[in-house]
N, C-alpha and C. Protein backbone atom coordinates (compact mmCIF):
# COMPACT_ATOMS: atom_id res chain seq x y z
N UNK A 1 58.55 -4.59 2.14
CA UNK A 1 58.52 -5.92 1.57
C UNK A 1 57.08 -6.42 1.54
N UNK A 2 56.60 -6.78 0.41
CA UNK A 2 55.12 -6.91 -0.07
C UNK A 2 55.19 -8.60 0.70
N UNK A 3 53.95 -8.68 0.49
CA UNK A 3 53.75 -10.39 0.67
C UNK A 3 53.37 -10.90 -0.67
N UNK A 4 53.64 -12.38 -0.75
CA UNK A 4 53.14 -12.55 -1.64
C UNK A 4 51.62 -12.36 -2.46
N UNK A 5 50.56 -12.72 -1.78
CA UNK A 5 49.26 -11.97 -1.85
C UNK A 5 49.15 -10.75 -2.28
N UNK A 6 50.34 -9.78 -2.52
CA UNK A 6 50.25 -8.59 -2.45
C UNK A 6 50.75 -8.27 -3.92
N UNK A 7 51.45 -9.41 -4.56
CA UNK A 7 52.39 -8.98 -5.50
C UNK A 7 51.67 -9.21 -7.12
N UNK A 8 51.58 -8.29 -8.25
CA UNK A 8 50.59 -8.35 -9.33
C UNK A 8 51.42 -8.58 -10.65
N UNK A 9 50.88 -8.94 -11.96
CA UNK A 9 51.37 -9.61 -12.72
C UNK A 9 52.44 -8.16 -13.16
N UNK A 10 53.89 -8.24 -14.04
CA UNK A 10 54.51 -7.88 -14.35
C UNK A 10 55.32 -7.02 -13.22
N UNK A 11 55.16 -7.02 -11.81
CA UNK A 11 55.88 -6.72 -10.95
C UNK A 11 57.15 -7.60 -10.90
N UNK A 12 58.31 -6.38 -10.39
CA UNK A 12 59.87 -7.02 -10.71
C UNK A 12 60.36 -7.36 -8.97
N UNK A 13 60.45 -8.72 -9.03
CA UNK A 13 60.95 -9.22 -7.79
C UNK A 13 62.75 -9.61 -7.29
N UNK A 14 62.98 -9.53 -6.40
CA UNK A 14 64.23 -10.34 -6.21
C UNK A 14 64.24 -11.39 -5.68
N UNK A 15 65.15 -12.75 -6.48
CA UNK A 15 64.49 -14.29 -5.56
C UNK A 15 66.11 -15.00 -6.01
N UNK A 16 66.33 -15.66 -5.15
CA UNK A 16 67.37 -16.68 -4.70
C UNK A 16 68.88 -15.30 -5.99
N UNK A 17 68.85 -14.21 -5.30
CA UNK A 17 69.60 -13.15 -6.29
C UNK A 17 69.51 -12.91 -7.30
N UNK A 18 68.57 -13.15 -7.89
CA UNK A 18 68.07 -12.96 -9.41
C UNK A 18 66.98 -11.67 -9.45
N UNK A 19 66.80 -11.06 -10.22
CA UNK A 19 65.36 -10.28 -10.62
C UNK A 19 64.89 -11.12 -11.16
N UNK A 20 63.54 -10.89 -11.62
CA UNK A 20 62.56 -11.79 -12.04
C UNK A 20 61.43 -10.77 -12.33
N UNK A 21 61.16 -10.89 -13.41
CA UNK A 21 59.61 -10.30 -13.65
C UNK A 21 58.31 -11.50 -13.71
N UNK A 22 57.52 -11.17 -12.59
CA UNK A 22 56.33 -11.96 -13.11
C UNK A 22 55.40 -12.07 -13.63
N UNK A 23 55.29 -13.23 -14.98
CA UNK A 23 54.57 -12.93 -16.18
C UNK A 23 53.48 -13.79 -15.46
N UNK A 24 53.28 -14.42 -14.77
CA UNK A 24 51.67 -15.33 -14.87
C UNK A 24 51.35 -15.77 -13.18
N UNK A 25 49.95 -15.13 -12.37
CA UNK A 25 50.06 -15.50 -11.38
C UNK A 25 48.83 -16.69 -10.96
N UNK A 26 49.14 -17.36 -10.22
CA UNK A 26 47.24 -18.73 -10.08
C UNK A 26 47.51 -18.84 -8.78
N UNK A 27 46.40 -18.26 -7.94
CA UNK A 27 46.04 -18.68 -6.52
C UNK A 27 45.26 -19.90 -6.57
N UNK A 28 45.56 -20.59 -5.41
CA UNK A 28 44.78 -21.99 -4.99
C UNK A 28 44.83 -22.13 -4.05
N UNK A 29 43.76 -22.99 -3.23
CA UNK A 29 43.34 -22.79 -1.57
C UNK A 29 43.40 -24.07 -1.22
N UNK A 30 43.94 -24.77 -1.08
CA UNK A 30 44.53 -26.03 -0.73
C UNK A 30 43.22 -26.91 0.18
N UNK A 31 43.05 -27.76 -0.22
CA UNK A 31 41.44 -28.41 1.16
C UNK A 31 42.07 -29.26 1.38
N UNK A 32 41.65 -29.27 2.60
CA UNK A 32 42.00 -30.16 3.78
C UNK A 32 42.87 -29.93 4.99
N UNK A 33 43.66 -28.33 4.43
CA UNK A 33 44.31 -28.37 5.89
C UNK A 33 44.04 -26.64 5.77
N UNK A 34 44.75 -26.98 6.94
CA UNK A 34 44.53 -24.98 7.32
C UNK A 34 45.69 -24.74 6.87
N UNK A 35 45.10 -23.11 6.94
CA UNK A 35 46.90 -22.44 6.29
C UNK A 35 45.63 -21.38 5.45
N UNK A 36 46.62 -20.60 4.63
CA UNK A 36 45.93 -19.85 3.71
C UNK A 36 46.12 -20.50 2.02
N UNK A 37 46.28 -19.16 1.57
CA UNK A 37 46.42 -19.60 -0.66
C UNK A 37 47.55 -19.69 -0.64
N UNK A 38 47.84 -20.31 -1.83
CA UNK A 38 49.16 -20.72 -2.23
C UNK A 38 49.36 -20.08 -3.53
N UNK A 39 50.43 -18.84 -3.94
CA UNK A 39 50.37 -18.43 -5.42
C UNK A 39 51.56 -19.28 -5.98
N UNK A 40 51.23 -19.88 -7.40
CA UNK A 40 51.93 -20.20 -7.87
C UNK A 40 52.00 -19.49 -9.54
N UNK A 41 53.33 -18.55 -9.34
CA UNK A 41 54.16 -17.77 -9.59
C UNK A 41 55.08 -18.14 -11.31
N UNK A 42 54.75 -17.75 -12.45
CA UNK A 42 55.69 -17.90 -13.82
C UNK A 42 56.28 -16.66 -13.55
N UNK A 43 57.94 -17.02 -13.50
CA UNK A 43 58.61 -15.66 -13.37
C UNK A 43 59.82 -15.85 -14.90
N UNK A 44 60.26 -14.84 -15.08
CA UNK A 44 61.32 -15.15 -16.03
C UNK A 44 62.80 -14.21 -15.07
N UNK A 45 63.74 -14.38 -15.56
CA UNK A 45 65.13 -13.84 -15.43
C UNK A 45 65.04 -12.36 -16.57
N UNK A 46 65.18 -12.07 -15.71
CA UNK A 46 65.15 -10.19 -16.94
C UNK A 46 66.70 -10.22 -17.62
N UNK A 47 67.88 -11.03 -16.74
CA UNK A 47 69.24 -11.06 -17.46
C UNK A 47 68.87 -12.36 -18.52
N UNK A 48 68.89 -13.56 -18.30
CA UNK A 48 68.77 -14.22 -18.96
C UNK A 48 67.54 -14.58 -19.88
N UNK A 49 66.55 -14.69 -19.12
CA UNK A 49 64.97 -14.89 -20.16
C UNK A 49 64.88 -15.96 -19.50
N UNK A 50 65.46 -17.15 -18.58
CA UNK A 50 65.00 -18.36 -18.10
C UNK A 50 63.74 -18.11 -17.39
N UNK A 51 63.11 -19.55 -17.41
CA UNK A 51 61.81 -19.42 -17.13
C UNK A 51 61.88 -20.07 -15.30
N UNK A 52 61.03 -20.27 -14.63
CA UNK A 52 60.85 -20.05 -13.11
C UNK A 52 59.54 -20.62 -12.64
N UNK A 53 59.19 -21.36 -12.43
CA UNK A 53 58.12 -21.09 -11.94
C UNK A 53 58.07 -21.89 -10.03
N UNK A 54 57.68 -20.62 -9.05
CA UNK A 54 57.71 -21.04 -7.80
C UNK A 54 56.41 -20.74 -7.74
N UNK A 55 55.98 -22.07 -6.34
CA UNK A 55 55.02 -21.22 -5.40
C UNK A 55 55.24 -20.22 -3.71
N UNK A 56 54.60 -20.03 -3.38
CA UNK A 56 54.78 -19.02 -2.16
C UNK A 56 53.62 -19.38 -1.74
N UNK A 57 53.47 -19.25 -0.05
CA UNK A 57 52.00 -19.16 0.92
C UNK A 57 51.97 -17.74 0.35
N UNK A 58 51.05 -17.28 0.95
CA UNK A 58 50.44 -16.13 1.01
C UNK A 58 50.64 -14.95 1.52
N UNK A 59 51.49 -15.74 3.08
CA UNK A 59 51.83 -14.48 3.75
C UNK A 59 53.40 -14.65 4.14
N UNK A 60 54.13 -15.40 2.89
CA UNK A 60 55.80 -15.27 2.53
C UNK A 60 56.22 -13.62 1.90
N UNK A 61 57.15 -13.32 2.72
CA UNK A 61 57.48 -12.20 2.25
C UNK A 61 58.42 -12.09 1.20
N UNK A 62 58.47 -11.29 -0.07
CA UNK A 62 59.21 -11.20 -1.18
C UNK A 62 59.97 -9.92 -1.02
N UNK A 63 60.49 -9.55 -1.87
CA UNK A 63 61.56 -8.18 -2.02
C UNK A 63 61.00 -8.04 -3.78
N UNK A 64 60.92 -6.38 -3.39
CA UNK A 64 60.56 -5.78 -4.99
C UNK A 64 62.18 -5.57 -5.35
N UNK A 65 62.07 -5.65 -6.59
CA UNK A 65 63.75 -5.33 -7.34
C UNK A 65 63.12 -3.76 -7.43
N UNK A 66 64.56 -3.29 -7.65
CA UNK A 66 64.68 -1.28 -7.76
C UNK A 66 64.82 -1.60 -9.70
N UNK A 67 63.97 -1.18 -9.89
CA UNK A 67 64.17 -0.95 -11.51
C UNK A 67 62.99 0.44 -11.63
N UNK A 68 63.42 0.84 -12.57
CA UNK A 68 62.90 2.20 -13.12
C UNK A 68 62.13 2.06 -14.49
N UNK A 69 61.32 2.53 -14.26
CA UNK A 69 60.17 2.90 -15.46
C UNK A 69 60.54 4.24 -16.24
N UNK A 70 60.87 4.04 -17.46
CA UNK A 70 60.94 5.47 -18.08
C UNK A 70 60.26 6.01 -19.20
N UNK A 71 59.20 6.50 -19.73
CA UNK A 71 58.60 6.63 -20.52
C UNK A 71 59.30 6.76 -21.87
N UNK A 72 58.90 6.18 -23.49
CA UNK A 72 60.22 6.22 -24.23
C UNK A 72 59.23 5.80 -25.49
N UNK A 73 59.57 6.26 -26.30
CA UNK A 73 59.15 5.64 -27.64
C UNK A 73 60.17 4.55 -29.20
N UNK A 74 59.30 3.98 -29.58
CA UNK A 74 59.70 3.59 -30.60
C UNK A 74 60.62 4.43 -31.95
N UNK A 75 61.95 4.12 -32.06
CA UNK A 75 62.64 5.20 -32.82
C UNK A 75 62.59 4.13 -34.33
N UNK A 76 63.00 3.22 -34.53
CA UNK A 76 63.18 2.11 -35.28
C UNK A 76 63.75 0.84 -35.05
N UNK A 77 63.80 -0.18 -35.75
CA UNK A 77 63.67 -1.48 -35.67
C UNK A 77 64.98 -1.77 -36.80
N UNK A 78 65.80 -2.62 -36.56
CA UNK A 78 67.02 -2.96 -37.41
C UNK A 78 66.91 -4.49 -37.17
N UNK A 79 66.43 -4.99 -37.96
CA UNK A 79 66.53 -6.36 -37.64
C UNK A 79 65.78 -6.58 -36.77
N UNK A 80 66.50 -7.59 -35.80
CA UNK A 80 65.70 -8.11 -34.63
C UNK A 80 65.81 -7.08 -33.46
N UNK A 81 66.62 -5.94 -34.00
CA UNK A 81 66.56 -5.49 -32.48
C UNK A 81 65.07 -3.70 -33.21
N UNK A 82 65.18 -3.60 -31.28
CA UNK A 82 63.79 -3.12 -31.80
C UNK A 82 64.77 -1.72 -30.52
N UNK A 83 64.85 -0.38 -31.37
CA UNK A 83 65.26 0.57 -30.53
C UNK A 83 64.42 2.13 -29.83
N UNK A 84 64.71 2.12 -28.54
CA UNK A 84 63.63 2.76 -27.93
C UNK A 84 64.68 4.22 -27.46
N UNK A 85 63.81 5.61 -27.36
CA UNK A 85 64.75 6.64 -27.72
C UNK A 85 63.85 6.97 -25.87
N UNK A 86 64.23 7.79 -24.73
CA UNK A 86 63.42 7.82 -23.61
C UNK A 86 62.75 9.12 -23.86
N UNK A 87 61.80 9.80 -23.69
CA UNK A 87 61.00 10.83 -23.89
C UNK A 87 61.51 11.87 -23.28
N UNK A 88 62.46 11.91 -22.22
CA UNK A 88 62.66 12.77 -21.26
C UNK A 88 64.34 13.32 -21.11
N UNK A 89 65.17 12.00 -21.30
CA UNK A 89 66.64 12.40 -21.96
C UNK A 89 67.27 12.14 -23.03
N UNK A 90 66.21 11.49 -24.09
CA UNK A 90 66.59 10.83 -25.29
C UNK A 90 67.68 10.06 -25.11
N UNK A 91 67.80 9.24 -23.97
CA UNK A 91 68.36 8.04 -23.64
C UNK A 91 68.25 6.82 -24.52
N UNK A 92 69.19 6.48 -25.39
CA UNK A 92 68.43 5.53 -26.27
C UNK A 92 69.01 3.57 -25.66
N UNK A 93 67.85 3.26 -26.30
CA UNK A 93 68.02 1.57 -25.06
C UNK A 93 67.34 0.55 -26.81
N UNK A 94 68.08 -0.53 -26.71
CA UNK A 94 67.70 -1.20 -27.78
C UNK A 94 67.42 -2.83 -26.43
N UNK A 95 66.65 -3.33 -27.15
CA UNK A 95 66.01 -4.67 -26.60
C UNK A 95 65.83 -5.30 -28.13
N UNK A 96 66.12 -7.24 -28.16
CA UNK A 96 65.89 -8.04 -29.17
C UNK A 96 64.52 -8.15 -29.05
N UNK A 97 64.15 -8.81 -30.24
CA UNK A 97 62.65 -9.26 -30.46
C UNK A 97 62.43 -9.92 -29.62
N UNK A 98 62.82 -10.93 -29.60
CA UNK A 98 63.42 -12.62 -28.50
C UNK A 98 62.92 -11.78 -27.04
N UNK A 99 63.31 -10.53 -26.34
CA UNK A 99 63.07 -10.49 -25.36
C UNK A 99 61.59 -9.27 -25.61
N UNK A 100 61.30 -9.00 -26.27
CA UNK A 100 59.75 -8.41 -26.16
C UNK A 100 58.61 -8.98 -27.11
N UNK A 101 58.92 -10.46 -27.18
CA UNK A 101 58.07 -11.50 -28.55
C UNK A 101 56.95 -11.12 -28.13
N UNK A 102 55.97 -11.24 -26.66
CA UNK A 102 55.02 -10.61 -26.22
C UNK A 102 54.28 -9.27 -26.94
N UNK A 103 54.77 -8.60 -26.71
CA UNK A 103 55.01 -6.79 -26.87
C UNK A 103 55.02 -6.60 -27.90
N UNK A 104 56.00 -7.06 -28.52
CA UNK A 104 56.17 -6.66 -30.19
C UNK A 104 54.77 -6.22 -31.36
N UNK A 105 54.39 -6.97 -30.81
CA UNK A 105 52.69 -6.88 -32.09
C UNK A 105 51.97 -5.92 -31.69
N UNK A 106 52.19 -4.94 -30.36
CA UNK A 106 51.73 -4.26 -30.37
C UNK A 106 52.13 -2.53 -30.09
N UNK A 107 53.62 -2.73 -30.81
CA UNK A 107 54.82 -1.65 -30.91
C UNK A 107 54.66 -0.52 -32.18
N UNK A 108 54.36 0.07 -32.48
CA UNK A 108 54.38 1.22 -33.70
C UNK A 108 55.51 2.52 -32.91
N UNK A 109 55.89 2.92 -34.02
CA UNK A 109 56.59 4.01 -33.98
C UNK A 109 55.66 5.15 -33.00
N UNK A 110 54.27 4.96 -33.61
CA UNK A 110 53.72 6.13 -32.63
C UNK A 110 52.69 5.51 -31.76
N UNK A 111 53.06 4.45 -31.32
CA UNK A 111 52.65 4.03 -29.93
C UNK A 111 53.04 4.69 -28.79
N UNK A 112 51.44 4.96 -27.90
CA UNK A 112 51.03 6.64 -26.88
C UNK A 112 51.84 5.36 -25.32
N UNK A 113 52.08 6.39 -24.48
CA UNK A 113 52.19 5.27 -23.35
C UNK A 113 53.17 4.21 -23.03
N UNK A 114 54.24 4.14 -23.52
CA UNK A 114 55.62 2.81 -23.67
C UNK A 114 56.33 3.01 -22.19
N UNK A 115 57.10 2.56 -22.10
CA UNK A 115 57.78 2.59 -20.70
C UNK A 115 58.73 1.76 -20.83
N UNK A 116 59.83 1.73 -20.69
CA UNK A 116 60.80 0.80 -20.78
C UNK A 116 61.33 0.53 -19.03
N UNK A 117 62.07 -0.79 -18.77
CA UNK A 117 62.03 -1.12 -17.78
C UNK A 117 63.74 -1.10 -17.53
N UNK A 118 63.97 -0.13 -16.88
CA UNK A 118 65.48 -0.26 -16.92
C UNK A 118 66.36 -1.17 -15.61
N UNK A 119 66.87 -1.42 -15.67
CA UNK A 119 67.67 -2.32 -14.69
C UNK A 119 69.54 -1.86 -14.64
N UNK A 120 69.94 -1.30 -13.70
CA UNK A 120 71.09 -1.01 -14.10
C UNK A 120 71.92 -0.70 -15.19
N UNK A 121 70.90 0.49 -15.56
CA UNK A 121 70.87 1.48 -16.92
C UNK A 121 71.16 1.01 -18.17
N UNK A 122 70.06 -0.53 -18.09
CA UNK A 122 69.86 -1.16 -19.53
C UNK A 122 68.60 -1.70 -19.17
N UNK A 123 67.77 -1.24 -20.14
CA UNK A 123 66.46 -1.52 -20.61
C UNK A 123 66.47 -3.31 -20.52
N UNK A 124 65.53 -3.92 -19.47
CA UNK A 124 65.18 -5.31 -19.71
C UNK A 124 64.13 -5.72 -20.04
N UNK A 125 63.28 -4.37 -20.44
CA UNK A 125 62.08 -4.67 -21.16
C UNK A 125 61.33 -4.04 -21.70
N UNK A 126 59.61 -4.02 -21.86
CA UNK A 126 59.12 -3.08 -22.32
C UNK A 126 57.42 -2.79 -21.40
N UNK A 127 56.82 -2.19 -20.90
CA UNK A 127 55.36 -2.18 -20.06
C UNK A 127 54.50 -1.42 -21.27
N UNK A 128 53.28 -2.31 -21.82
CA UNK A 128 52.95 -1.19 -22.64
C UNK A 128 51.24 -0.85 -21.74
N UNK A 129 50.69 0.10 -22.71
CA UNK A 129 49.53 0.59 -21.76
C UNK A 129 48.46 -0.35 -22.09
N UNK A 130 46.95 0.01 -21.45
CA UNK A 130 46.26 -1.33 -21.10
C UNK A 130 45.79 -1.27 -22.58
N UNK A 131 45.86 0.01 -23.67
CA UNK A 131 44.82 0.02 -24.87
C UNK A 131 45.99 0.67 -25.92
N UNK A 132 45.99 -0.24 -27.22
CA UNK A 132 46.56 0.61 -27.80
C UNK A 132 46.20 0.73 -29.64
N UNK A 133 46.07 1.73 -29.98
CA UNK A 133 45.80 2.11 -31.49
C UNK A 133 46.68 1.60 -32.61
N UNK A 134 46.09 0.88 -33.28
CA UNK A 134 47.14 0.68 -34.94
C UNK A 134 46.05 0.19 -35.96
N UNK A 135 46.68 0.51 -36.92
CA UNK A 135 46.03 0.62 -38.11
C UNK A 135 45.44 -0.57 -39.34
N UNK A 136 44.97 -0.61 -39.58
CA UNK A 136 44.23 -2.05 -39.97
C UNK A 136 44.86 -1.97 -41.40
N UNK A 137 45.85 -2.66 -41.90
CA UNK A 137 46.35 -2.74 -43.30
C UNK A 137 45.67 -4.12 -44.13
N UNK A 138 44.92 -5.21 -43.88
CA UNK A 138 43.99 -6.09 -44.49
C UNK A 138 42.81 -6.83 -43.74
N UNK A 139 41.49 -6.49 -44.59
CA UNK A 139 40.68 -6.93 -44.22
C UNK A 139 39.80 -7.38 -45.36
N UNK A 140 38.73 -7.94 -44.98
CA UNK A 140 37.87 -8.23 -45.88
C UNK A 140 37.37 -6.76 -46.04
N UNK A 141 36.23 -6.79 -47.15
CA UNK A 141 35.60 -5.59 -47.42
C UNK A 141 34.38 -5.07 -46.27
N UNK A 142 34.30 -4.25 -46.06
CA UNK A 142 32.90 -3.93 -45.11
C UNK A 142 31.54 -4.05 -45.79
N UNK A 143 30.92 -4.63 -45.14
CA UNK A 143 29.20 -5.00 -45.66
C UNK A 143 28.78 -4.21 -45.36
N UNK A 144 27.37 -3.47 -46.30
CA UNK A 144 26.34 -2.58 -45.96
C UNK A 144 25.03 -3.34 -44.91
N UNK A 145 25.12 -2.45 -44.46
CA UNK A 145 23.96 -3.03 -43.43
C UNK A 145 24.22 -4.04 -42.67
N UNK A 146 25.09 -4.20 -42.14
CA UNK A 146 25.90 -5.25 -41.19
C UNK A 146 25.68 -4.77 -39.93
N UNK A 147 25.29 -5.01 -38.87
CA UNK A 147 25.19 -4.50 -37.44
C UNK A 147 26.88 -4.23 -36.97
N UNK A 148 26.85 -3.07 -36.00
CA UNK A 148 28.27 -3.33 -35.43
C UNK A 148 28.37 -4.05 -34.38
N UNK A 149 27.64 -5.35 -33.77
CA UNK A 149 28.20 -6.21 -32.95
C UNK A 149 27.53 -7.62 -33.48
N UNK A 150 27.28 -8.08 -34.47
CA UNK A 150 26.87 -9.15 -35.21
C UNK A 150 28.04 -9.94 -35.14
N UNK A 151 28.44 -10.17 -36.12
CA UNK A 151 29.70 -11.06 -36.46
C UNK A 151 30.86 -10.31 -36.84
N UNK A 152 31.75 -11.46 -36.95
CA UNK A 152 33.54 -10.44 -36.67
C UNK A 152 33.77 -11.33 -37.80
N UNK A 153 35.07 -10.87 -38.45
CA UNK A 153 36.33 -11.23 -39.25
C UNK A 153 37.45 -11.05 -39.09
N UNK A 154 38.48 -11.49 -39.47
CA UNK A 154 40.09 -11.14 -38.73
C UNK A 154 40.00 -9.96 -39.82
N UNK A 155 41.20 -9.16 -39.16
CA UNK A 155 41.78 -7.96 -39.56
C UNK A 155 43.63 -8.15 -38.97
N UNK A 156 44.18 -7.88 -40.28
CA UNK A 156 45.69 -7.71 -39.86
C UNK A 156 46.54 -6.31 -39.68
N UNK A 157 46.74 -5.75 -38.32
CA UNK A 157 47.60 -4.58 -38.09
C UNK A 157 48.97 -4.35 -39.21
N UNK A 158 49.04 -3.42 -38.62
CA UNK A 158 50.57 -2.84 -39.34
C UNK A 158 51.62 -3.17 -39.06
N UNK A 159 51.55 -4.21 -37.64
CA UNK A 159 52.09 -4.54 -37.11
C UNK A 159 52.49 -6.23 -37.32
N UNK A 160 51.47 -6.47 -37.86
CA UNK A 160 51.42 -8.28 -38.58
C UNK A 160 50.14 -8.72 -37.30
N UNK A 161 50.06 -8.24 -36.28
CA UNK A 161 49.26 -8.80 -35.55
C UNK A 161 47.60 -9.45 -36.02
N UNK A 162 47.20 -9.87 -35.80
CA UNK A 162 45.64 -10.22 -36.69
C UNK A 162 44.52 -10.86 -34.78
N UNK A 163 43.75 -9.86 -35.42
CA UNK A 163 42.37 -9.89 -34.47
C UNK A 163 40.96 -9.91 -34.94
N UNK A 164 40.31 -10.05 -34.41
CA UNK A 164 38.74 -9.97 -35.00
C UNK A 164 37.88 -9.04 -34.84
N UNK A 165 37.72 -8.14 -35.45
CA UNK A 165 36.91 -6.85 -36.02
C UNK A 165 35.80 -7.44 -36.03
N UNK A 166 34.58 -6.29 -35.61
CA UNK A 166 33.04 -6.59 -36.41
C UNK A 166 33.34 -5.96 -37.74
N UNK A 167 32.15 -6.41 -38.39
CA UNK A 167 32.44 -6.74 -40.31
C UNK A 167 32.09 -5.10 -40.41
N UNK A 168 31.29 -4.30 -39.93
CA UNK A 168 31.86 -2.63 -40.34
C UNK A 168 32.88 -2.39 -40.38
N UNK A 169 33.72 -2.87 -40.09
CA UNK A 169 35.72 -1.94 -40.25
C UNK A 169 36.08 -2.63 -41.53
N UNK A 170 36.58 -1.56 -41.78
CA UNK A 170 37.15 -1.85 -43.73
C UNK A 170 38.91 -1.39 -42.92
N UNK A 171 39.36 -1.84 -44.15
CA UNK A 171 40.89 -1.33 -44.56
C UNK A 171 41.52 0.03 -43.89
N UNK A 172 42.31 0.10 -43.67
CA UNK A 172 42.82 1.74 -43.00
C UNK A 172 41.90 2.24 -42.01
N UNK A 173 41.04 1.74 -41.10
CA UNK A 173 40.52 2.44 -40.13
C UNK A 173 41.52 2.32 -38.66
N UNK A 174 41.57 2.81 -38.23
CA UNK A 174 42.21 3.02 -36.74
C UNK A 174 41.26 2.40 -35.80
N UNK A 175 42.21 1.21 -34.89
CA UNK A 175 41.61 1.29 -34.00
C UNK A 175 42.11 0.70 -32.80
N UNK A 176 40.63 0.98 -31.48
CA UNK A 176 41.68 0.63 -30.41
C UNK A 176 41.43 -0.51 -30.31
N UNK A 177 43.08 -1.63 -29.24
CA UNK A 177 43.22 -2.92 -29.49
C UNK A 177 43.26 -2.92 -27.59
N UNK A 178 42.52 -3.77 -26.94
CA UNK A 178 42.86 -3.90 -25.15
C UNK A 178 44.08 -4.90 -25.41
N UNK A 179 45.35 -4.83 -24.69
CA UNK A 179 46.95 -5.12 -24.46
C UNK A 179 46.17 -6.84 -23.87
N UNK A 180 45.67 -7.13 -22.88
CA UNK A 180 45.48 -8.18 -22.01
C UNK A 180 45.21 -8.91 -22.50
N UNK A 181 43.98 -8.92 -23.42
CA UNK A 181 42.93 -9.82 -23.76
C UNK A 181 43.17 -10.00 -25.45
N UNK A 182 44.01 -9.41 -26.17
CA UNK A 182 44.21 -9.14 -27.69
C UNK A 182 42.82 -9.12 -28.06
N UNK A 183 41.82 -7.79 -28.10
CA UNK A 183 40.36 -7.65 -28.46
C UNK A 183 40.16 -6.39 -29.15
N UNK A 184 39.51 -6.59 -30.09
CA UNK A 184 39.21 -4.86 -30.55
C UNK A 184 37.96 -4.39 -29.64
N UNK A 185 38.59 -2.89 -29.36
CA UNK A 185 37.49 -2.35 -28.53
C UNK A 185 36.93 -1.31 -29.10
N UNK A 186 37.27 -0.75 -30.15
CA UNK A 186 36.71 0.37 -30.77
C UNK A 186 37.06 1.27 -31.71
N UNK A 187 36.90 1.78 -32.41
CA UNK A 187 37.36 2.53 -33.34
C UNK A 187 38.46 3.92 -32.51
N UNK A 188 39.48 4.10 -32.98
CA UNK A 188 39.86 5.01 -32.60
C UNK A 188 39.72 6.90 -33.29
């Protein structure tokens, strides 16, 4: 049993019998009295999607939930639901948009690295990796003689997602996108 201090963003907890994944963590050190940090904790319900938000001292002990990570890719998308096939038993697990709105923009069929989060052998979510590649379907045109770290322009994925490129990337180039920060980091 971790402490709270111990516990990092998208780790799956158990609290008042619920799982909970936590999407957002903020330490604060309280002045004026003793004691230690105080995390205060955005969790959601992996059954329901309700939102949560507790704090904890520091050195409150939590319980990790037993859920399984399974590596799995993107098979296709029917609507809102978005279906994932597992790499290892072709276990197939479908999740709504509604529960990976996050994630979604950065889902392709041949997205490297997926993981689905199973919970009593139904997928409650999706972990993707820290960097991931897709393909630039509109941009402005690329300028000659433009530096590659001068100025940026949006660029829209294949995915609908839209980020800001330096003005060398034209149309159809590949590239990589960091998951955390929504940033282009480089050509792939």
């Amino acid at each position: 049993m971790p402490k709270a201090s111990e516990i990092k963003k998208n780790a799956a907890i158990e609290y008042n019998g619920a799982v909970y994944f936590v999407k957002d963590i903020e330490r604060s050190v309280p002045q004026g009295r003793a004691g230690g940090s105080i995390y205060r904790m955005r969790m959601y319900n992996v059954v329901t999607g309700a939102k949560l938000d507790e704090s904890f001292k520091d050195s409150e002990m939590l319980t990790l939930a037993e859920v399984i990570r399974r590596p799995v890719t993107l098979s296709y998308i029917d609507g809102d639901e978005y279906f994932f096939m597992d790499s290892e038993d072709y276990t197939s697990y479908s999740l709504n948009k509604e529960t990976i709105a996050e994630q979604a923009p950065f889902i392709e069929t041949d997205t490297q690295g997926l993981q689905a989060i199973v919970l009593n052998e139904a997928a409650v979510g999706v972990d993707l990796p820290s960097t991931v590649e897709l393909v630039i379907t509109d941009t402005a045109p690329s300028m000659k003689g433009s530096s590659a770290t001068s100025r940026t322009k949006p660029a829209t994925m294949t995915t609908g997602l839209v980020i800001q490129v330096p003005e060398h990337i034209s149309t159809g180039d590949r590239v990589k996108i960091n998951v955390e920060e929504c940033k282009f980091t480089g050509r792939a």
